[in-house]
N, C-alpha and C. Protein backbone atom coordinates (compact mmCIF):
# COMPACT_ATOMS: atom_id res chain seq x y z
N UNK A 1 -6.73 -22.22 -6.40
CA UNK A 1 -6.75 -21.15 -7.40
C UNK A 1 -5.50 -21.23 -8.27
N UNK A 2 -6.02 -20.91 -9.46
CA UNK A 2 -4.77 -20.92 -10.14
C UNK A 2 -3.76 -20.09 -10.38
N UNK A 3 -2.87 -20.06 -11.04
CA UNK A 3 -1.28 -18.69 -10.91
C UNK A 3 -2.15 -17.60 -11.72
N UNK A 4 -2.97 -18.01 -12.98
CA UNK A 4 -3.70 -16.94 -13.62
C UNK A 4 -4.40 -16.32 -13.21
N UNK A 5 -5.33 -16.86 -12.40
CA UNK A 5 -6.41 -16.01 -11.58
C UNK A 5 -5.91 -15.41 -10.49
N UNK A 6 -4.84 -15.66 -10.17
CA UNK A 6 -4.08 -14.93 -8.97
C UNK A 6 -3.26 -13.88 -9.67
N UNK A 7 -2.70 -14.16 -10.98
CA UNK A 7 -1.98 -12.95 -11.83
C UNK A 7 -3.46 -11.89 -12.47
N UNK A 8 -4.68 -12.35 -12.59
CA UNK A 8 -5.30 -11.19 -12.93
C UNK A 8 -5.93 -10.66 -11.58
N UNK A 9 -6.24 -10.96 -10.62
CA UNK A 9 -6.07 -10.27 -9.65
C UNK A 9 -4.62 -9.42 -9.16
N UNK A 10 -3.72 -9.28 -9.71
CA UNK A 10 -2.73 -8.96 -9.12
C UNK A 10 -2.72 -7.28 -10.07
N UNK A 11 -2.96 -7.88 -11.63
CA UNK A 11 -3.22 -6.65 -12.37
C UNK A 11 -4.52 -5.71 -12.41
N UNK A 12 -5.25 -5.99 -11.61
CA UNK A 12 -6.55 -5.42 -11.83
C UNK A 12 -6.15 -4.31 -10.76
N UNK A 13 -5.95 -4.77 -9.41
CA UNK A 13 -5.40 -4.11 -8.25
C UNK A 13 -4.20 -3.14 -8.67
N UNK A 14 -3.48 -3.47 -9.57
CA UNK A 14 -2.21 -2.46 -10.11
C UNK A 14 -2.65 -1.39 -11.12
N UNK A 15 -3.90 -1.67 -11.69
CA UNK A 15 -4.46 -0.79 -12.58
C UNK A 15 -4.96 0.28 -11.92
N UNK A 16 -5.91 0.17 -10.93
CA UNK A 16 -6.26 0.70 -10.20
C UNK A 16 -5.72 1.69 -9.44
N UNK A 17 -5.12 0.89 -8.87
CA UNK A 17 -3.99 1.69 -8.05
C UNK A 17 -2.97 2.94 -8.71
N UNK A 18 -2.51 2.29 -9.83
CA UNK A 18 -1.54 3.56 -10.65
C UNK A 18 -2.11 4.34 -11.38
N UNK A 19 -3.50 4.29 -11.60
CA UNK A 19 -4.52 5.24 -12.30
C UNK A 19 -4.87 6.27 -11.39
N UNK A 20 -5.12 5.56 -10.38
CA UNK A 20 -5.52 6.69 -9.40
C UNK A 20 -4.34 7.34 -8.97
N UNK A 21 -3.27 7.15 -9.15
CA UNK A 21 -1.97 8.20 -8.47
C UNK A 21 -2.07 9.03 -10.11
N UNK A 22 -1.93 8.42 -11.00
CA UNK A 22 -1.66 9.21 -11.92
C UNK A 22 -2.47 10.54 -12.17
N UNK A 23 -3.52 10.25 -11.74
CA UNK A 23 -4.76 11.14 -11.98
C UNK A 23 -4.40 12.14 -10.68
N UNK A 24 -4.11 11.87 -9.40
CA UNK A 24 -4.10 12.41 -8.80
C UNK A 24 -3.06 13.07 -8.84
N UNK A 25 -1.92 12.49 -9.31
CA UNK A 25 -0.46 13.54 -9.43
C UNK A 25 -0.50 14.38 -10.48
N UNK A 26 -1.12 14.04 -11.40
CA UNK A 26 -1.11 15.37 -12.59
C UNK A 26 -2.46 16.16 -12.71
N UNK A 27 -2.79 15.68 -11.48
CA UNK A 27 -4.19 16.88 -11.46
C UNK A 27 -4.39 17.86 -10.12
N UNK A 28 -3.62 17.32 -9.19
CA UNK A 28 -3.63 17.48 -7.63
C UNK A 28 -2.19 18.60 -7.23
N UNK A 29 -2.59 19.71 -7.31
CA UNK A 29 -1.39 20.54 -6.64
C UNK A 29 -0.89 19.79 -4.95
N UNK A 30 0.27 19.65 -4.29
CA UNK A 30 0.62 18.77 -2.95
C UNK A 30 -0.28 19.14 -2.08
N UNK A 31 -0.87 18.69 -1.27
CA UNK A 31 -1.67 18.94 -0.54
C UNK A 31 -2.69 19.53 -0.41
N UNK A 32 -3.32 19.00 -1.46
CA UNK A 32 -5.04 19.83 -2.37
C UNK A 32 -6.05 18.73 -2.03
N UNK A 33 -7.39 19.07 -1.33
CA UNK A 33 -7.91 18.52 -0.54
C UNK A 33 -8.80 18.65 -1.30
N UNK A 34 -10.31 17.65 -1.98
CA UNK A 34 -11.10 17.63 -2.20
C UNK A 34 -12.62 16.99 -1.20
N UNK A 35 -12.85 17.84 -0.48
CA UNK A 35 -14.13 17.40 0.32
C UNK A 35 -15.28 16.41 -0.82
N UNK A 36 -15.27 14.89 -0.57
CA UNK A 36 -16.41 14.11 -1.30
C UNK A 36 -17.20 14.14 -0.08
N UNK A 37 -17.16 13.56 1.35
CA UNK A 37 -18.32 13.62 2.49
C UNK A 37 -17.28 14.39 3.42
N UNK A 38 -18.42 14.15 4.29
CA UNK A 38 -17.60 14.71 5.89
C UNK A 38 -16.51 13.94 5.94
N UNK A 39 -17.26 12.98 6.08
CA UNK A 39 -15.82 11.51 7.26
C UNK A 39 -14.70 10.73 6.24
N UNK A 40 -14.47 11.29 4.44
CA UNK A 40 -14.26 11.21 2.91
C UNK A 40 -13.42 11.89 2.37
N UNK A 41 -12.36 12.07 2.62
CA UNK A 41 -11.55 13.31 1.48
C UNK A 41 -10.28 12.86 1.11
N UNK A 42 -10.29 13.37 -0.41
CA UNK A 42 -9.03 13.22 -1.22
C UNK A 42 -8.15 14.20 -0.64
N UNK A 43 -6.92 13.79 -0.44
CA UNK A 43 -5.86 14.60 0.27
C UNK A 43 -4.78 14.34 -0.83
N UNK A 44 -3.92 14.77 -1.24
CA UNK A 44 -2.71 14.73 -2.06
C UNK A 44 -1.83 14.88 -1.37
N UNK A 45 -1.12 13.32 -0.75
CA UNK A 45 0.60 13.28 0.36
C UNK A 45 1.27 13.16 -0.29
N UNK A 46 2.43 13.07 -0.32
CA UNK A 46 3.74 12.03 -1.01
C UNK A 46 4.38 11.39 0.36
N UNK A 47 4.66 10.25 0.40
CA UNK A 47 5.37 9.53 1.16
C UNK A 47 6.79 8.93 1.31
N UNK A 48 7.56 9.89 1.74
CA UNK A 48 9.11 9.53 1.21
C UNK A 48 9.82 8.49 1.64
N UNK A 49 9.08 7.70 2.54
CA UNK A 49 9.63 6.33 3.33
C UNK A 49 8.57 4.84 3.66
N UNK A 50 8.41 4.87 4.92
CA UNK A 50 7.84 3.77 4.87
C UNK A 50 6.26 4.11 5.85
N UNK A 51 5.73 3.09 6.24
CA UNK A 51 4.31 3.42 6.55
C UNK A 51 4.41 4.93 7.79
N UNK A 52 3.44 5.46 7.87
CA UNK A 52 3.52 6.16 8.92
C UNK A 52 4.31 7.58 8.97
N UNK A 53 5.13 7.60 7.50
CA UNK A 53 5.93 8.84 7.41
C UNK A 53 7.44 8.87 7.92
N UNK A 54 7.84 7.63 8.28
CA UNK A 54 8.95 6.61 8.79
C UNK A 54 9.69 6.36 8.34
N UNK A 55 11.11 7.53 8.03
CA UNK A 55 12.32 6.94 7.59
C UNK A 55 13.59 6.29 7.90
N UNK A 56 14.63 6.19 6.76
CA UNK A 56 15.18 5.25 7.28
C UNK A 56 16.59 6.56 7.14
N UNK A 57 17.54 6.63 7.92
CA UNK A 57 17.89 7.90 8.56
C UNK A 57 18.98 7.87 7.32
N UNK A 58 20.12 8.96 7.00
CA UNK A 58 20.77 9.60 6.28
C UNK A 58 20.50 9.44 4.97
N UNK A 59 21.90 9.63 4.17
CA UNK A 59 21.95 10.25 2.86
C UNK A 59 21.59 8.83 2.22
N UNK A 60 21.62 7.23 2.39
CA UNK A 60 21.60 6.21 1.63
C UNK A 60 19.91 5.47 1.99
N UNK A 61 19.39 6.33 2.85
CA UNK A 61 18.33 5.88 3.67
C UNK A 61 17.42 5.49 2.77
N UNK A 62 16.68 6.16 1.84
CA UNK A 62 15.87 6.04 0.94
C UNK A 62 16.13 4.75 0.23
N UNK A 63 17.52 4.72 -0.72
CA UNK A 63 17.79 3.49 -1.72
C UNK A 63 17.73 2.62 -0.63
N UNK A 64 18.14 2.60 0.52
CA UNK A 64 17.98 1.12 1.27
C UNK A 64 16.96 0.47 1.24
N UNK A 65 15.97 1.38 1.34
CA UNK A 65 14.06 0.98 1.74
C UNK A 65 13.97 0.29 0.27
N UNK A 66 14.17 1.22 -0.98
CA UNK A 66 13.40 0.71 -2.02
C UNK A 66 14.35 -0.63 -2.24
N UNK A 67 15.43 -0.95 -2.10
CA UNK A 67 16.22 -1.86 -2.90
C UNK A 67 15.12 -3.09 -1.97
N UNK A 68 15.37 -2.56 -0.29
CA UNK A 68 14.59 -3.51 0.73
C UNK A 68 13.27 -3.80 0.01
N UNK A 69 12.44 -3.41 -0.21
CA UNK A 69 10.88 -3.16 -0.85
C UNK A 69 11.41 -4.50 -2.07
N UNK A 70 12.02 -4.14 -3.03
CA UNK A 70 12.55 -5.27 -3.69
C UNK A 70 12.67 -6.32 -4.11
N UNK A 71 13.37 -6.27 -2.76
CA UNK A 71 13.68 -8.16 -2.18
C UNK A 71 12.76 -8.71 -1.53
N UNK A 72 12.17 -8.39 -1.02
CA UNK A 72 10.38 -8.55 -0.22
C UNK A 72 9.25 -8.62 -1.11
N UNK A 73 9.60 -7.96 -2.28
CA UNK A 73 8.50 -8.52 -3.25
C UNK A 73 8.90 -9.68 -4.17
N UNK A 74 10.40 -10.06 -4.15
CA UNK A 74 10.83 -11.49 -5.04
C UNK A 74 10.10 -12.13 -3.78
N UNK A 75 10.45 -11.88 -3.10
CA UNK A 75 10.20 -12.73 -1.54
C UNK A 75 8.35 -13.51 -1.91
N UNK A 76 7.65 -12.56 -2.13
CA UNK A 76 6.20 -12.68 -2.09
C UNK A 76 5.97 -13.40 -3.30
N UNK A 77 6.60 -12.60 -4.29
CA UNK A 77 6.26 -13.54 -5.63
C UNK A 77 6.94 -15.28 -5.29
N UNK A 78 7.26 -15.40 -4.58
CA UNK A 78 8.30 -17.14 -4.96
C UNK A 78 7.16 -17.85 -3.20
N UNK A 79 6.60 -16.97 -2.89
CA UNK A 79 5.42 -17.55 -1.61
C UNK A 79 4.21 -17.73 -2.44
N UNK A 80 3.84 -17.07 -3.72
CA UNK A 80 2.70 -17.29 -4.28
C UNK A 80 3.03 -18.26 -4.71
N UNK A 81 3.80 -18.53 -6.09
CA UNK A 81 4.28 -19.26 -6.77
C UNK A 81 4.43 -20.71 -6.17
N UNK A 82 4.81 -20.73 -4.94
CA UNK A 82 4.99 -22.17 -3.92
C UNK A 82 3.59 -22.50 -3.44
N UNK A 83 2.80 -21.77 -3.49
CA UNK A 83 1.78 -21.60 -2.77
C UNK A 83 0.53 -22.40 -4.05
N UNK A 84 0.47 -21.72 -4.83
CA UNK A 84 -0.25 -22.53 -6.17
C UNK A 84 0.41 -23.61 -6.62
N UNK A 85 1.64 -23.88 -6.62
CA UNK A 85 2.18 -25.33 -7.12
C UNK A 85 1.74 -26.34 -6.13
N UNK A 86 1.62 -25.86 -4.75
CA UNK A 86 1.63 -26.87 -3.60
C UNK A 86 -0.20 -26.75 -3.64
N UNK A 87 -1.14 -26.03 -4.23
CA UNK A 87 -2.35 -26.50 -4.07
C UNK A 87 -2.87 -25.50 -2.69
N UNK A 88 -2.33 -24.50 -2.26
CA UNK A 88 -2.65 -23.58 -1.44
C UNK A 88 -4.33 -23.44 -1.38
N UNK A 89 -4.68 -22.84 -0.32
CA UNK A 89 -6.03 -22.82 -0.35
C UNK A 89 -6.28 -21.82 -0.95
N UNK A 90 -7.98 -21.57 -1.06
CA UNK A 90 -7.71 -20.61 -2.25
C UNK A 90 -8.12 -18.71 -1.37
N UNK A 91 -8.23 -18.74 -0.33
CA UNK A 91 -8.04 -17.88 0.68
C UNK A 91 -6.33 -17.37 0.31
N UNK A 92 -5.61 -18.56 0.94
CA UNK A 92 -4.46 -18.14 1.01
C UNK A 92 -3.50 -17.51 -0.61
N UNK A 93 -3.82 -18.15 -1.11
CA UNK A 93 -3.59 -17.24 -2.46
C UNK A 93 -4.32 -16.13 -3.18
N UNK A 94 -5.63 -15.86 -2.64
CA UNK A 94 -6.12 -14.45 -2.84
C UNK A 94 -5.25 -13.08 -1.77
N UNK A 95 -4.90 -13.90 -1.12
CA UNK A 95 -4.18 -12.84 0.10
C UNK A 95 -3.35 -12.64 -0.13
N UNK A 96 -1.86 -13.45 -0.77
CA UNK A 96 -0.82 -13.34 -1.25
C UNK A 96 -0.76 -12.05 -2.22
N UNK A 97 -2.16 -12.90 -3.47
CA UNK A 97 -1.86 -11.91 -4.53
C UNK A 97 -2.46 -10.15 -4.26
N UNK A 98 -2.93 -9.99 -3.02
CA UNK A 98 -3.08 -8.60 -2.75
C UNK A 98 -1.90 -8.39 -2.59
N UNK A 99 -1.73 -8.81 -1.35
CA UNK A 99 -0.07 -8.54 -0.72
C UNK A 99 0.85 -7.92 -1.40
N UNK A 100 1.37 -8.85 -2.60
CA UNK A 100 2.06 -8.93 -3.80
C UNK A 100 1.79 -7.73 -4.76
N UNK A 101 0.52 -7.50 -5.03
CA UNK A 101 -0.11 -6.10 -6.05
C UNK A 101 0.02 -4.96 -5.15
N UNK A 102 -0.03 -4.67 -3.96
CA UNK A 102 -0.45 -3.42 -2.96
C UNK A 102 1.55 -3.49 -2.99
N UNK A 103 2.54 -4.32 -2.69
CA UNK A 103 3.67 -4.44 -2.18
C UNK A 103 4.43 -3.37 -3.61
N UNK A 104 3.83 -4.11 -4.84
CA UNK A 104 4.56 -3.84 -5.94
C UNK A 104 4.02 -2.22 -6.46
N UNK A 105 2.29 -2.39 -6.23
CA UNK A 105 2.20 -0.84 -6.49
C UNK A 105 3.23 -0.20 -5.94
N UNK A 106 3.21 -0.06 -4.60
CA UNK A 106 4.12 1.41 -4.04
C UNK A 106 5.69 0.86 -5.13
N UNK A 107 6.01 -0.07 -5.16
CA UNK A 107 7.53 0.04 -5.03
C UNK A 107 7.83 0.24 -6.42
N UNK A 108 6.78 0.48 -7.68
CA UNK A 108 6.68 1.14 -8.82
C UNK A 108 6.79 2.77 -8.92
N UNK A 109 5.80 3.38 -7.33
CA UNK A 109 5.91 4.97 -6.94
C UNK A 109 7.47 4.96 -6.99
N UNK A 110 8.24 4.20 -5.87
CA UNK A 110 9.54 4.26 -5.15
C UNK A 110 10.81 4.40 -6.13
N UNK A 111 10.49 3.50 -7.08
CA UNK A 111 11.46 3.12 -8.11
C UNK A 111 11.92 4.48 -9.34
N UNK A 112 10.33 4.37 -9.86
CA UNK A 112 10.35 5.32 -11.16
C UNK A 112 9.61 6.90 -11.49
N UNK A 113 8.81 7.30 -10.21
CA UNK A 113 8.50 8.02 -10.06
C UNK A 113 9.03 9.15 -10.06
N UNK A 114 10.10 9.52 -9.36
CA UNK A 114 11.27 10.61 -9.52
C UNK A 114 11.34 10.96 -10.72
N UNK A 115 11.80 10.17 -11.66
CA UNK A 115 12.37 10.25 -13.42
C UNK A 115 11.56 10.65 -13.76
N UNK A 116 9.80 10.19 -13.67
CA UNK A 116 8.85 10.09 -15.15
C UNK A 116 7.90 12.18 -14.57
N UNK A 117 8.57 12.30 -13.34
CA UNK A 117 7.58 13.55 -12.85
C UNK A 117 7.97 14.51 -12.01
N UNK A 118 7.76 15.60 -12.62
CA UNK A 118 8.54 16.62 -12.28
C UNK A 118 7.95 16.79 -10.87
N UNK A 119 8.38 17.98 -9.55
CA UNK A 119 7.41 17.78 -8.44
C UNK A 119 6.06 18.33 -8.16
N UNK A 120 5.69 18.23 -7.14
CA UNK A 120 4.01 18.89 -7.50
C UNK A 120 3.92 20.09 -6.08
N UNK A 121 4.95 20.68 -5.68
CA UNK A 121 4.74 22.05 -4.95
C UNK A 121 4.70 22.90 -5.56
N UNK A 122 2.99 23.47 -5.07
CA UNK A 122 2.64 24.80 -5.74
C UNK A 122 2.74 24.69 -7.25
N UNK A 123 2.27 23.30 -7.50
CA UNK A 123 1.93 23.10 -9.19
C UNK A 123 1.59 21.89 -9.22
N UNK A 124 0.75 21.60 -10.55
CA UNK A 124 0.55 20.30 -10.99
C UNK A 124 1.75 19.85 -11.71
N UNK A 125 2.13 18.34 -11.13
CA UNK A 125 3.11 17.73 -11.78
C UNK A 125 3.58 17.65 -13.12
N UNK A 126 4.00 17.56 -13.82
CA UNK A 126 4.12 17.27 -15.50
C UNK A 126 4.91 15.58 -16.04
N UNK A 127 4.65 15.21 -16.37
CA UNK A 127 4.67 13.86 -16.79
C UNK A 127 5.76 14.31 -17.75
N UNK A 128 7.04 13.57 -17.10
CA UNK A 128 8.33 13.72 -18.42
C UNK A 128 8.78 14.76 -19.05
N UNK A 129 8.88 15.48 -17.67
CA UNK A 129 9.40 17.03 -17.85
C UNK A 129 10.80 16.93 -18.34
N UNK A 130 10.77 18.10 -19.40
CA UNK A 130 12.41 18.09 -20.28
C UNK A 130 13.42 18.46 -19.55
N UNK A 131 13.36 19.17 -18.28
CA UNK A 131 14.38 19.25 -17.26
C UNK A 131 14.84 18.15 -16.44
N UNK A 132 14.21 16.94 -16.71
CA UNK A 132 14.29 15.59 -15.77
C UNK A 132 13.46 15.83 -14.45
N UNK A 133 13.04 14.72 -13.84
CA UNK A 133 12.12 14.80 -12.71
C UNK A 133 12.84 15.33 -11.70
N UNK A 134 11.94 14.78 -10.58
CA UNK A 134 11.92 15.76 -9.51
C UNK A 134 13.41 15.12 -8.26
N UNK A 135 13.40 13.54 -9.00
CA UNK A 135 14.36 12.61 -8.19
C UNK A 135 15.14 11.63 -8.96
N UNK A 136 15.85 10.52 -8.75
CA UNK A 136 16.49 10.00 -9.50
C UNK A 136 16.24 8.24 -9.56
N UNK A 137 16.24 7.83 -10.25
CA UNK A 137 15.86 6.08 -10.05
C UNK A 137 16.10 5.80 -8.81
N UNK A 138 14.83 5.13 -8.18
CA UNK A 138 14.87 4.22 -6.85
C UNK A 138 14.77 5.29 -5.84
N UNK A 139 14.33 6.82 -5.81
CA UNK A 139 14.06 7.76 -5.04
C UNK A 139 12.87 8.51 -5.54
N UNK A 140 11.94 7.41 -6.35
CA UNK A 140 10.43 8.29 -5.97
C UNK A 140 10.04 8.45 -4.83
N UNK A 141 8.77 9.03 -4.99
CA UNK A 141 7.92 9.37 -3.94
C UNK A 141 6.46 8.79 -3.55
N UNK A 142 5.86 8.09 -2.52
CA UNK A 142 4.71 6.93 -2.75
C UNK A 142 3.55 8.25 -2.64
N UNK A 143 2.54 8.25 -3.86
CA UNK A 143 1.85 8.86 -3.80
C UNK A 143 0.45 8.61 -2.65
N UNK A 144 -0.26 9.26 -2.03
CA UNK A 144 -1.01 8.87 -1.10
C UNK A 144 -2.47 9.83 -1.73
N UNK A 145 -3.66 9.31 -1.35
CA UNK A 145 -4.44 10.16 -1.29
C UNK A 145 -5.87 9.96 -0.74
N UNK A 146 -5.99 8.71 -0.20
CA UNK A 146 -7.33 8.98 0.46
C UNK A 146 -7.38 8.98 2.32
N UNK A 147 -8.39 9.60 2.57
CA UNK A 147 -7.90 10.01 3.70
C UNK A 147 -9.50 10.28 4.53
N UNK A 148 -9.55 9.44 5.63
CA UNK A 148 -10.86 8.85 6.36
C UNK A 148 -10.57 9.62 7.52
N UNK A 149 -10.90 11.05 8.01
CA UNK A 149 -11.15 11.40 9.29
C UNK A 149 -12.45 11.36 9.66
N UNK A 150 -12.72 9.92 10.08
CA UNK A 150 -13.80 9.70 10.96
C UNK A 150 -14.70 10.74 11.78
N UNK A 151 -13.10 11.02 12.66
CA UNK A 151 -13.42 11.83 14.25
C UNK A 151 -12.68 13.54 13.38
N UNK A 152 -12.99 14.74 13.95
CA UNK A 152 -11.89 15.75 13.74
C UNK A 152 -12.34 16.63 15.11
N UNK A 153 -12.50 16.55 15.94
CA UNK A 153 -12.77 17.38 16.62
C UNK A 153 -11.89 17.20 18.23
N UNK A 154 -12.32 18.40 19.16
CA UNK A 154 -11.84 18.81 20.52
C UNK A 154 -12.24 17.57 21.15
N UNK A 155 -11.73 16.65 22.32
CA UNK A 155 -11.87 15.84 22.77
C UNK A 155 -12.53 16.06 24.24
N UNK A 156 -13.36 16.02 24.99
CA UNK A 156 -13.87 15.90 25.81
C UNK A 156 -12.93 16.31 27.49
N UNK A 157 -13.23 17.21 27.78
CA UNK A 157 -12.49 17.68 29.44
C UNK A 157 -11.75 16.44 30.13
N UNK A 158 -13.08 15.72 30.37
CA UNK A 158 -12.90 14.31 30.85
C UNK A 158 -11.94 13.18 31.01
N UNK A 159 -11.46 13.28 29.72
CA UNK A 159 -10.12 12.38 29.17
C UNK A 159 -9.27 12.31 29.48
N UNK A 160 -8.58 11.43 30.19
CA UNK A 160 -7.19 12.16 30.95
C UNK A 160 -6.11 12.32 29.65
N UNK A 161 -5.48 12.98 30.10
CA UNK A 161 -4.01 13.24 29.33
C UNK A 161 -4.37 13.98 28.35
N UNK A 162 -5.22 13.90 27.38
CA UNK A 162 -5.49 14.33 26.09
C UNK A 162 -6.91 14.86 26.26
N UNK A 163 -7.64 14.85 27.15
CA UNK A 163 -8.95 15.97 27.07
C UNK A 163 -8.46 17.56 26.89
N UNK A 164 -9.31 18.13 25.98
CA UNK A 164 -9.30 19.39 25.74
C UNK A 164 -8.73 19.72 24.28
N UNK A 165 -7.78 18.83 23.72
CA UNK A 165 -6.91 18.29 22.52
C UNK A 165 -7.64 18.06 21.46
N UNK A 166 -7.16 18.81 20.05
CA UNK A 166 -8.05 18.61 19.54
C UNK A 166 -7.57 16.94 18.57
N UNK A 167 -8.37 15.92 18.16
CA UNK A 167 -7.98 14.48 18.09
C UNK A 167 -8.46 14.67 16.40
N UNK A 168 -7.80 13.32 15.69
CA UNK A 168 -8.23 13.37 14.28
C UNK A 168 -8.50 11.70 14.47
N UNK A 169 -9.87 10.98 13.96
CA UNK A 169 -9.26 9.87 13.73
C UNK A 169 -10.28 9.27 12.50
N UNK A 170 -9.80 8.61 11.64
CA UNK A 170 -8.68 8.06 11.04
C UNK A 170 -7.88 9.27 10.54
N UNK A 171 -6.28 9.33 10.90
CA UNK A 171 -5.46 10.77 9.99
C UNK A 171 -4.71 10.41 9.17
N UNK A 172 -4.05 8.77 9.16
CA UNK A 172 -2.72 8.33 8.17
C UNK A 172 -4.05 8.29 6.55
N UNK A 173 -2.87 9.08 5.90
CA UNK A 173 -3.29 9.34 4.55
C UNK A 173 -2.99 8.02 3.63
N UNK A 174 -3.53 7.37 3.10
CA UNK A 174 -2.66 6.23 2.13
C UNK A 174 -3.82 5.96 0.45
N UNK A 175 -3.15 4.73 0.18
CA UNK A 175 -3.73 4.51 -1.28
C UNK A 175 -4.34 3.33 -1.36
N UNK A 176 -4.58 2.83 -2.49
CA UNK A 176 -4.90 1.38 -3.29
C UNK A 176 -4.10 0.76 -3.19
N UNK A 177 -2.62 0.60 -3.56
CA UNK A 177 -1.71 -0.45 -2.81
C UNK A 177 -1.59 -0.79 -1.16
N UNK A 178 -1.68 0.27 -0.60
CA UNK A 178 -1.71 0.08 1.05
C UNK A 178 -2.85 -0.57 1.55
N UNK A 179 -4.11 -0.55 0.98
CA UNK A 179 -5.32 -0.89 1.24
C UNK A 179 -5.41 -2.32 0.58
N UNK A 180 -4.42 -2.73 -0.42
CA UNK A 180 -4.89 -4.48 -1.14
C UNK A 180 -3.87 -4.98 -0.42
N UNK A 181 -2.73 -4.45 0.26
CA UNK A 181 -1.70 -5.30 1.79
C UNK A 181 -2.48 -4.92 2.81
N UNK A 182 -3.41 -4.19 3.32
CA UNK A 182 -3.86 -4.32 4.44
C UNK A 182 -4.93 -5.30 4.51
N UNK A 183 -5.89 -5.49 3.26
CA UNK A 183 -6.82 -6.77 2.97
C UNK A 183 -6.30 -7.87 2.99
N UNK A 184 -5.21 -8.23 2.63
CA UNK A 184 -4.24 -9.24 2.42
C UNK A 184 -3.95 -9.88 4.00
N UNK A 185 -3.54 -9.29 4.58
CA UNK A 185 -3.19 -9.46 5.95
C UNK A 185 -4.20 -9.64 6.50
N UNK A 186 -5.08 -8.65 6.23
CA UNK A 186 -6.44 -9.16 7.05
C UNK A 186 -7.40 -11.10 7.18
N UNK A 187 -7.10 -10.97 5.65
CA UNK A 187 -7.79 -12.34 5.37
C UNK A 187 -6.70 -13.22 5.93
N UNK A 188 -5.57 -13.08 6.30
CA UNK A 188 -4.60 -14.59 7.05
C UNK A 188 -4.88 -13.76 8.19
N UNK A 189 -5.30 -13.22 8.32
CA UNK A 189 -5.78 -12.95 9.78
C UNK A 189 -6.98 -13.95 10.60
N UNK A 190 -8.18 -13.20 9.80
CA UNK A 190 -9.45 -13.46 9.79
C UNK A 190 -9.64 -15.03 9.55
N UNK A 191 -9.24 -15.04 8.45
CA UNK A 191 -9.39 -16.81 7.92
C UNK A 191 -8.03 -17.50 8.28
N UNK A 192 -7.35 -17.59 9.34
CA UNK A 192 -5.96 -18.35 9.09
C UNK A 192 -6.18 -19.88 8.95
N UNK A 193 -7.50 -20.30 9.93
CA UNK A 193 -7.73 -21.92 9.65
C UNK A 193 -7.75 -22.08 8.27
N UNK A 194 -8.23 -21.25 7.52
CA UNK A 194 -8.53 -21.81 6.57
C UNK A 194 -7.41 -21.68 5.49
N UNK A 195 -6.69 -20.57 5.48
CA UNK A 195 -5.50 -19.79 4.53
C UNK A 195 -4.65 -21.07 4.79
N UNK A 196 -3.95 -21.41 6.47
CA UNK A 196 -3.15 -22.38 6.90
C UNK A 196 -3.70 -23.52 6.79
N UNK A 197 -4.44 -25.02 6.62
CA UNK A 197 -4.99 -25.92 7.25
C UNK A 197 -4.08 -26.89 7.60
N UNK A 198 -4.70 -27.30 8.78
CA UNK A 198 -3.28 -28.38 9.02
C UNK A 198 -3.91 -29.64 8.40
N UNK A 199 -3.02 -30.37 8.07
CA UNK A 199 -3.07 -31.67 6.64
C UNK A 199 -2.80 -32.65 8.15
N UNK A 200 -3.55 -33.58 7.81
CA UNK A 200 -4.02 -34.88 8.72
C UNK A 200 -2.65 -35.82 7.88
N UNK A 201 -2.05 -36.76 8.61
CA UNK A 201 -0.68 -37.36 8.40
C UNK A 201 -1.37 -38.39 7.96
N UNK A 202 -0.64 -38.99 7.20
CA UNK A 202 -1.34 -40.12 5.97
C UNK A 202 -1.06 -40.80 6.73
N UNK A 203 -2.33 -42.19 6.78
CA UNK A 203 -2.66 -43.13 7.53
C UNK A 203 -2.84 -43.70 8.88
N UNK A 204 -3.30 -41.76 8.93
CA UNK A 204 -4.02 -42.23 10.47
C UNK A 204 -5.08 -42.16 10.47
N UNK A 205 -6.09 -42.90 11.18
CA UNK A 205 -6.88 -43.02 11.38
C UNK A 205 -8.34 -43.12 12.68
N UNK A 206 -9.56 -42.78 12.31
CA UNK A 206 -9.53 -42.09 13.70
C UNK A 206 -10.68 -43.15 13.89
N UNK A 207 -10.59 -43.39 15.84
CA UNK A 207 -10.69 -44.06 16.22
C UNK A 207 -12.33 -44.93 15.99
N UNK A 208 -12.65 -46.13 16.25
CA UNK A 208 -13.50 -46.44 16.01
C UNK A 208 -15.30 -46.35 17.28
């Protein structure tokens, strides 16, 4: 595959992705739930750290993550880039360029988000509020919003430890960038023979 077809996959996934926060941050009071099915709902999170609601502890904690986020995405971009010059398979460079689009969405929330939007408790956000946003460069907030509770109910007597409890499952709230790195991973998962192949050493030959 080529760097282009791996760069318009990379923007299609970023379109996506920042359309749907946008829409959802200037339309979504924090934690405004729209029922589409049962097991289906738009939830409006913000995510101030890393997966799982997982920070990184005191007053410098935040800039560490995003500067970290960063360097992990030069990191990804110069693995694609090696990856199409060297003739990568074309698995392994569809996976990258999720990786790479889902990595960079959030770290676009992380970066500039603060500045361009005021906050969204107990209001809809405002886009380039004249008081300045809600945070300061490199201390946005990763917008989240879809949200798969499968299961929501009381768990069964039976169960040890946790019967009687009421269980949620799926409960981690996330987006379109989290979901084109979790595809990403999946396919060097799923396909690694094929993402990895091991290259047969020139001039050997097999037996007669």
């Amino acid at each position: 595959m080529s760097l282009k077809k791996a760069s318009l996959i990379i923007v299609l996934i970023l379109l996506i992705d920042q359309l749907s926060k946008i829409y959802i941050k200037t339309n979504f009071i924090l934690g405004e739930e729209v029922k589409v099915l049962e097991w289906f709902r738009i939830l409006f999170v913000e995510n101030e750290g890393m997966a799982w609601g997982a920070k990184i502890p005191g007053e410098y904690g935040k800039l560490i993550l995003t500067l970290f986020r960063l360097g992990a995405i030069v990191g990804i971009g110069y693995w694609l880039w090696d990856s199409v010059r060297n003739n990568g398979s074309r698995i392994l460079i569809t996976a990258i360029a999720f990786i790479f689009a889902g990595a960079f969405g959030n770290i676009i929330d992380s970066v500039i988000y603060g500045i361009i939007y005021s906050d969204s408790y107990g209001r809809v956000a405002e886009f380039l509020p004249e008081g300045g946003g809600y945070g300061t460069l490199f201390h946005g907030k990763v917008v989240d919003m879809l949200y798969f509770p499968l299961y929501d109910g009381v768990l069964p007597e039976w169960i040890p430890i946790w019967g009687g409890e009421n269980f949620t499952f799926f409960e981690p709230v996330f987006n379109i960038a989290d979901t084109a790195i979790s595809v990403g991973v999946g396919l060097l998962l799923l396909f690694n023979k094929k993402a990895f192949p091991v290259k047969k050493e020139a001039g050997l030959e097999t037996a007669a």
